[in-house]
Protein backbone atom coordinates (compact mmCIF):
# COMPACT_ATOMS: atom_id res chain seq x y z
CA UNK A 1 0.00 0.00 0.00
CA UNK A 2 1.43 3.44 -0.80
CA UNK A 3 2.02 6.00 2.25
CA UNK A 4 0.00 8.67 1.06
CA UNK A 5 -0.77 12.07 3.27
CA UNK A 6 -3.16 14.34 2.14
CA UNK A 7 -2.83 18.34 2.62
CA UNK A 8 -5.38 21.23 2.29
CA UNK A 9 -6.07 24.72 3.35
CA UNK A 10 -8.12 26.14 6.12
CA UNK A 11 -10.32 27.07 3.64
CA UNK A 12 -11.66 23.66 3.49
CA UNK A 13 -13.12 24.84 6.99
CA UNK A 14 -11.04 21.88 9.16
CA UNK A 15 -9.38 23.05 12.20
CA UNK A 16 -5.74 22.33 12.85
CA UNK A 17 -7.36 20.27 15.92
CA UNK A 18 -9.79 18.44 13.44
CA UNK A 19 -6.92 17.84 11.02
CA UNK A 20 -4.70 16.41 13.69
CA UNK A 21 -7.45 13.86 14.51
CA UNK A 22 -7.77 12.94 10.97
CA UNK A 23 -4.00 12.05 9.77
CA UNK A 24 -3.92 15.42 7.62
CA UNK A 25 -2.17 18.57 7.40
CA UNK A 26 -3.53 21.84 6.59
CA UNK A 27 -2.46 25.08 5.65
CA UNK A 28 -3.57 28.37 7.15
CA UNK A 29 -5.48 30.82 5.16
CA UNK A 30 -3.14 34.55 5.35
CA UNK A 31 -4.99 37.47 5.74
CA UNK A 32 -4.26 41.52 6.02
CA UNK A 33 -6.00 43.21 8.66
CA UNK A 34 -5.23 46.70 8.46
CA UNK A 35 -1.59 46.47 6.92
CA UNK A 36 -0.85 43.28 9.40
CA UNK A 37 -0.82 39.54 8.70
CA UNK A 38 -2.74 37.01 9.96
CA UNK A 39 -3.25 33.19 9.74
CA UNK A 40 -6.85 31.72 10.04
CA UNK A 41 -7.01 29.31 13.01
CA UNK A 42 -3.89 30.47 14.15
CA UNK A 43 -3.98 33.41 15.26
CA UNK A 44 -7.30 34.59 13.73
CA UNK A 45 -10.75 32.85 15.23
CA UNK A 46 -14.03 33.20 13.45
CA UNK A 47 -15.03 35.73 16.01
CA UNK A 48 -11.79 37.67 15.66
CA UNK A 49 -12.35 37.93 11.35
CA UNK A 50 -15.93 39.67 12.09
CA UNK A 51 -15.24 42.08 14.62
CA UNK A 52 -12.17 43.59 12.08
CA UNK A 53 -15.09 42.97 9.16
CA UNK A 54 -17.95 44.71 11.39
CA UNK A 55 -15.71 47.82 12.32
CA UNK A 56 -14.77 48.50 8.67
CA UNK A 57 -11.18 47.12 8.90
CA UNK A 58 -9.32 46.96 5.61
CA UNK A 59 -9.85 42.76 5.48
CA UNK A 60 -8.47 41.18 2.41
CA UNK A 61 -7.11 37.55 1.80
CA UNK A 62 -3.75 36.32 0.62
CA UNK A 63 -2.54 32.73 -0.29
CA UNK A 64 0.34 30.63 1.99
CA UNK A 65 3.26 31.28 1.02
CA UNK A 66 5.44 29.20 -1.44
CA UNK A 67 8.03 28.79 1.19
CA UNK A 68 5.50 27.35 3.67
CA UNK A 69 3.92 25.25 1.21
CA UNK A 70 7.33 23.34 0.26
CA UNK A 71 8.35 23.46 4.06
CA UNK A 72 5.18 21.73 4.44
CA UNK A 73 5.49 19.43 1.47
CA UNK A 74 9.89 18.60 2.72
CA UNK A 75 8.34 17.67 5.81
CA UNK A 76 5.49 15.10 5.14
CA UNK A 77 7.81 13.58 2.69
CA UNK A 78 10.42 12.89 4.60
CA UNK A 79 7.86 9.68 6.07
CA UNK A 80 5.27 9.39 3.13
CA UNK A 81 5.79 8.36 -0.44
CA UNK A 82 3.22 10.80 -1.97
CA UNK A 83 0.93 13.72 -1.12
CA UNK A 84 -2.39 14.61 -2.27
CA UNK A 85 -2.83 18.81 -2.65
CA UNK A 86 -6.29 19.68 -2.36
CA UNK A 87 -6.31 23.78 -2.30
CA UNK A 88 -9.76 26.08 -2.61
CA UNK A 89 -10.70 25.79 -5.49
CA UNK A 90 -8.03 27.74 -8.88
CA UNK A 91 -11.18 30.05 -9.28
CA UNK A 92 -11.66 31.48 -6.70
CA UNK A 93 -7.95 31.81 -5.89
CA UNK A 94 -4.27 31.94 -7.18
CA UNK A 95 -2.93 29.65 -4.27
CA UNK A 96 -4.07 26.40 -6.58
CA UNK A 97 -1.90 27.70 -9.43
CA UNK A 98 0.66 28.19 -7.39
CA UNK A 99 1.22 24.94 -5.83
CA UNK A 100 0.72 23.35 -8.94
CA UNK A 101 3.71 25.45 -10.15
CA UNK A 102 5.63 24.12 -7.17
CA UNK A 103 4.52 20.20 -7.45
CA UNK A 104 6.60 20.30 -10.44
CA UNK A 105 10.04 20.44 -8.57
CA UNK A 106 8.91 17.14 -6.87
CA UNK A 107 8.93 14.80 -9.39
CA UNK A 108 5.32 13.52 -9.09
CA UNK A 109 5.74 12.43 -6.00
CA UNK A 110 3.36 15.38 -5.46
CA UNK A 111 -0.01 15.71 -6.74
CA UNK A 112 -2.32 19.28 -6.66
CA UNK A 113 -6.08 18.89 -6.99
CA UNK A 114 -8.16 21.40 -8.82
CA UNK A 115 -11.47 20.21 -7.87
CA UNK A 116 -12.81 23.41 -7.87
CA UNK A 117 -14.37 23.02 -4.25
CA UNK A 118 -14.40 25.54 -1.58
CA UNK A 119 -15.48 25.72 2.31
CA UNK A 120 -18.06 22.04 3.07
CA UNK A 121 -17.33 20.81 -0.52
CA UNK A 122 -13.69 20.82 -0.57
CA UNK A 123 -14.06 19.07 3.55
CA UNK A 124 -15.90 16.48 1.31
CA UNK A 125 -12.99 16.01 -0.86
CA UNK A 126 -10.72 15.50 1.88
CA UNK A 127 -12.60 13.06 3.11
CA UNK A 128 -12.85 11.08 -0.25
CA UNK A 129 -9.15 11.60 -0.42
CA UNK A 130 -9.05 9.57 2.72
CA UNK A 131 -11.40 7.37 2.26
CA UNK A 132 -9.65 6.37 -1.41
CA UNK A 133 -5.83 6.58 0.40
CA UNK A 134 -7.37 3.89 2.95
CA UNK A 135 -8.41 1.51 -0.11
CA UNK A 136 -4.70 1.63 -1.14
CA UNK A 137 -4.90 3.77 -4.01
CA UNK A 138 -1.78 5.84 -4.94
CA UNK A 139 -1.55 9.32 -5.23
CA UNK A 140 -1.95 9.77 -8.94
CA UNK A 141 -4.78 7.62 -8.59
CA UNK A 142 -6.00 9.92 -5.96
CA UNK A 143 -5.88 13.12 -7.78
CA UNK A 144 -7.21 11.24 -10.97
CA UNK A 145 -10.73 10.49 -8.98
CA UNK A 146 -11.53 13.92 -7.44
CA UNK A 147 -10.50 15.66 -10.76
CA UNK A 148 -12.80 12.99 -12.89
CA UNK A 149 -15.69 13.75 -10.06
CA UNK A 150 -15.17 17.90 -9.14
CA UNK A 151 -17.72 19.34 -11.18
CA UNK A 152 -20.23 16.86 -8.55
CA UNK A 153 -21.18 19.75 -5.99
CA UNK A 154 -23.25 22.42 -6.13
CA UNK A 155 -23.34 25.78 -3.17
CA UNK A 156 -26.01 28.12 -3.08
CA UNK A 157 -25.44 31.24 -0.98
CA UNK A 158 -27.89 33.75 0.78
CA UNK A 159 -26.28 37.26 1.58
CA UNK A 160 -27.76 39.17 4.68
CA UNK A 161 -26.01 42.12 2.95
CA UNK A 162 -24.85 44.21 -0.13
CA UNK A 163 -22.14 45.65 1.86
CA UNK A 164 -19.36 43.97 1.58
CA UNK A 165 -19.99 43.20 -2.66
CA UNK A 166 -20.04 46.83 -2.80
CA UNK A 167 -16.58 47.32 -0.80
CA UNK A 168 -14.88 43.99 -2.54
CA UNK A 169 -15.59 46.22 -5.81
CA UNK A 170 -18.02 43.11 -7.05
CA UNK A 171 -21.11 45.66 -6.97
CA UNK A 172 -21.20 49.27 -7.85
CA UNK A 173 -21.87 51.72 -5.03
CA UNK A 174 -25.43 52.59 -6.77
CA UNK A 175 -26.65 49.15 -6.82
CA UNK A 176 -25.97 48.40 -3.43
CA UNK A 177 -27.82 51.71 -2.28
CA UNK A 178 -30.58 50.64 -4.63
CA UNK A 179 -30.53 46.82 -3.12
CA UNK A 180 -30.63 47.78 0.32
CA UNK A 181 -33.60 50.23 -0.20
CA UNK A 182 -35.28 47.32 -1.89
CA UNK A 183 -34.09 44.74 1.10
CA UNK A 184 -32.90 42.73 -1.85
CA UNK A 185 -31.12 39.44 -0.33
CA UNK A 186 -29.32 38.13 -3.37
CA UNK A 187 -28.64 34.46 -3.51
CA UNK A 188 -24.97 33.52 -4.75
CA UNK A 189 -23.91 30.22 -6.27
CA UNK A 190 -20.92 28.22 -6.84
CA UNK A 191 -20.99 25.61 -9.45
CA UNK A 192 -17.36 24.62 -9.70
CA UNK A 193 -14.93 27.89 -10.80
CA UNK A 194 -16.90 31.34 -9.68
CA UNK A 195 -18.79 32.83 -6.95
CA UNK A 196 -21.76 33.95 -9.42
CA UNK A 197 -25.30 35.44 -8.92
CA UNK A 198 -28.24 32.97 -9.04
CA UNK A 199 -31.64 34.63 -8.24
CA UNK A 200 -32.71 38.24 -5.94
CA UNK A 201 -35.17 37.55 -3.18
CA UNK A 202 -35.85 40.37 -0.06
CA UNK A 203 -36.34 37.81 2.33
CA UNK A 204 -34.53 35.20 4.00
CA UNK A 205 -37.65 32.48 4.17
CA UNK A 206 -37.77 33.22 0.16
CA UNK A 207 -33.75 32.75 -0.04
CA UNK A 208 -34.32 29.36 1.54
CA UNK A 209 -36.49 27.91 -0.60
CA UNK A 210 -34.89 28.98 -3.94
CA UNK A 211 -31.92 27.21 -2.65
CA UNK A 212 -33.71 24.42 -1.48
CA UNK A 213 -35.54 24.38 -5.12
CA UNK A 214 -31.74 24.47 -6.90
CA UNK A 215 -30.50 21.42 -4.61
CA UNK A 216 -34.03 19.71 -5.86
CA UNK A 217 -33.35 20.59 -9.07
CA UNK A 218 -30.04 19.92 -9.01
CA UNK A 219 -31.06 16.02 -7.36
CA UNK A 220 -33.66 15.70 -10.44
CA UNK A 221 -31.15 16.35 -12.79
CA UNK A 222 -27.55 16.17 -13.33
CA UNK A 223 -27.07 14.22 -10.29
CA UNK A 224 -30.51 11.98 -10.34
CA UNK A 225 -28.29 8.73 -10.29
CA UNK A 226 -25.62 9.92 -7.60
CA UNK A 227 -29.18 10.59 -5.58
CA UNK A 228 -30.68 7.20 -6.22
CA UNK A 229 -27.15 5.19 -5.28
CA UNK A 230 -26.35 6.89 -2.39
CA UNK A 231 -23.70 8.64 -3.40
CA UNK A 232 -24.73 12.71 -2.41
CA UNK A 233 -24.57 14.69 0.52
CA UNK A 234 -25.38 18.51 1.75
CA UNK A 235 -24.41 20.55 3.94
CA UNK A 236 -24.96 23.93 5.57
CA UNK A 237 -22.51 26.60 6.23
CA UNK A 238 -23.02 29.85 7.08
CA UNK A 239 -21.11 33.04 8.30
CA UNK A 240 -21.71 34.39 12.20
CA UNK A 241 -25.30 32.78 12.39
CA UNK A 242 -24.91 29.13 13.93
CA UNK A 243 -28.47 29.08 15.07
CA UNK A 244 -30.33 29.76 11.73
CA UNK A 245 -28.02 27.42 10.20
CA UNK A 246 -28.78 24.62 12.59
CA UNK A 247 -32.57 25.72 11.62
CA UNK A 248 -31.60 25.31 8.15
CA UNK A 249 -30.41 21.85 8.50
CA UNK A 250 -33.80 20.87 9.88
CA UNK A 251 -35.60 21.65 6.78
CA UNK A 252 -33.05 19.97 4.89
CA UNK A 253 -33.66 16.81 6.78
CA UNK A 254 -37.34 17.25 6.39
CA UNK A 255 -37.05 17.97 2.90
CA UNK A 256 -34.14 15.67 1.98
CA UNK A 257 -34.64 12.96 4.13
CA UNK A 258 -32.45 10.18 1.70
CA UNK A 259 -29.96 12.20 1.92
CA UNK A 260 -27.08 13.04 4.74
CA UNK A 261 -26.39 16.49 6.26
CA UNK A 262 -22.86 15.99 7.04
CA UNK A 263 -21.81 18.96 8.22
CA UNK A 264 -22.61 22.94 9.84
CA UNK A 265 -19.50 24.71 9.36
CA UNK A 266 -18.84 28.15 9.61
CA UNK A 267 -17.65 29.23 5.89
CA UNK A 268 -14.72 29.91 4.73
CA UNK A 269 -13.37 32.82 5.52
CA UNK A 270 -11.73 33.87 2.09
CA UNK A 271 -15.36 33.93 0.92
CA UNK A 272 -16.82 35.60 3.98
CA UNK A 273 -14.64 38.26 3.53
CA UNK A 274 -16.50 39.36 0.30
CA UNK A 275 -19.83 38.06 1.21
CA UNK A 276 -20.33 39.28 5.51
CA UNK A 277 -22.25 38.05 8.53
CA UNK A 278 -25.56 36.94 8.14
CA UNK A 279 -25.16 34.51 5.09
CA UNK A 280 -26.55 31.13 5.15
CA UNK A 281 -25.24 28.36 2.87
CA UNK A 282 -26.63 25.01 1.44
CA UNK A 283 -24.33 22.65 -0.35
CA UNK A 284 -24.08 19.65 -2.02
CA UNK A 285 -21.27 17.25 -3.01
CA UNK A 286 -20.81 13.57 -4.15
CA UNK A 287 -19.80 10.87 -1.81
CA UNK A 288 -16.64 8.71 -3.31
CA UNK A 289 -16.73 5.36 -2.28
């Protein structure tokens, strides 16, 4: 059997704890907080990122470093034969690209995944990375599988606010004024490479059941088998609103009750930053076995 490890980012929403218990290694998220550098779960907590976002501190994200990717990568290789890369997703940032740059000076004994997941869907692939490393598949063989499968997931995002669009430069100052007289709550999605609009509600009871109506479409459609061999899951996430998310997760049950809700994570936080508190998040991803 090969002696695979796999590696992601904190983006992937495991904790350095979590990631201990599992057998995996993961990267902190930088960020720049007024001018100074921070690392998620390090020395940045969830609570920590929204009282700089709340009090209008310039917030913006960053990717690790190359030289603490490949002092991550020396280490793990000095007691595994290969290692599985699974980054956010090369969409919605550079630090996928880079690594990928970097995997070449290791002679394939490293192996970058662009499944183009983010936040509960890239957890997912972690998990199948596991769950695949545990069956004795090599590394290549690893990175084959979630490339073949990463267009299986699906996110659908309700923003509380037009805020921080407007201040990411993603929505011009007149729109927002115009959306927040309206109450407009738009609902984001992800469906592999972009965060992308999807539909404009003003309520967050409406938001919830267009994105429960997209993961029903979604289970009717493209993945309609996955559904029927018990091969999906969802999953909430949300940003600085635990208790409507744990709400959420009820109707999902009610409404979904075939398939698994595997997980209430906070999101990411390189997505929060453009997106603020008050979001709520359903996802969907496919199950490797």
């Amino acid at each position: 059997m090969a002696n695979v490890k796999i590696v992601t980012d904190s983006n992937s929403g495991i904790t350095q704890k979590e990631a201990e218990k599992l057998g995996i290694s993961v990267l902190p998220m930088p960020f720049l907080i007024d001018g100074e550098q921070h690392f998620e779960d390090i020395d940045l907590t969830q609570t920590q990122f929204y009282e700089h976002l709340q009090r209008d501190a310039a917030v913006s994200t960053s990717q690790p470093s190359p030289e603490a990717v490949k002092e991550l990568w020396d280490g793990l290789l000095k007691d595994c034969d290969e290692i599985v890369h699974i980054p956010m997703s090369s969409g919605l940032s550079e630090s996928c690209h880079t690594a990928m740059r970097l995997a070449q000076e290791y002679g394939g004994r490293v192996h970058v995944v662009d499944n183009q997941r983010i936040s509960v869907t890239q957890k997912q692939s972690v998990e199948d990375a596991l769950t695949l490393a545990k069956q004795g598949k090599s590394g290549a063989e690893i990175a084959q599988i979630l490339t073949k499968t990463k267009f299986d997931s699906s996110i659908y995002i309700s923003l509380d606010t037009l805020k921080y669009l407007k201040k990411g430069g993603r929505l011009t100052p007149a729109a927002a004024l115009i959306g927040t007289i309206l109450k407009i709550k738009p609902v984001l999605q992800i469906q592999g490479e972009k965060l992308d609009a999807f539909k404009k509600v003003n309520t967050l009871k409406k938001a919830k059941s267009v994105m429960i109506e997209a993961i029903q479409n979604d289970f009717s459609t493209r993945f309609s088998d996955l559904v029927k061999n018990g091969e999906m899951m969802l999953a909430v996430a949300y940003t600085a609103n635990e208790e409507e998310a744990r709400l959420f997760k009820q109707e999902l049950e009610e409404t979904f009750p075939s398939v698994p809700v595997k997980y209430v994570d906070p999101l990411s936080l390189s997505v929060s930053c453009h997106i603020g508190p008050g979001a709520l998040a359903v996802a969907c991803a496919r199950i490797v076995k």
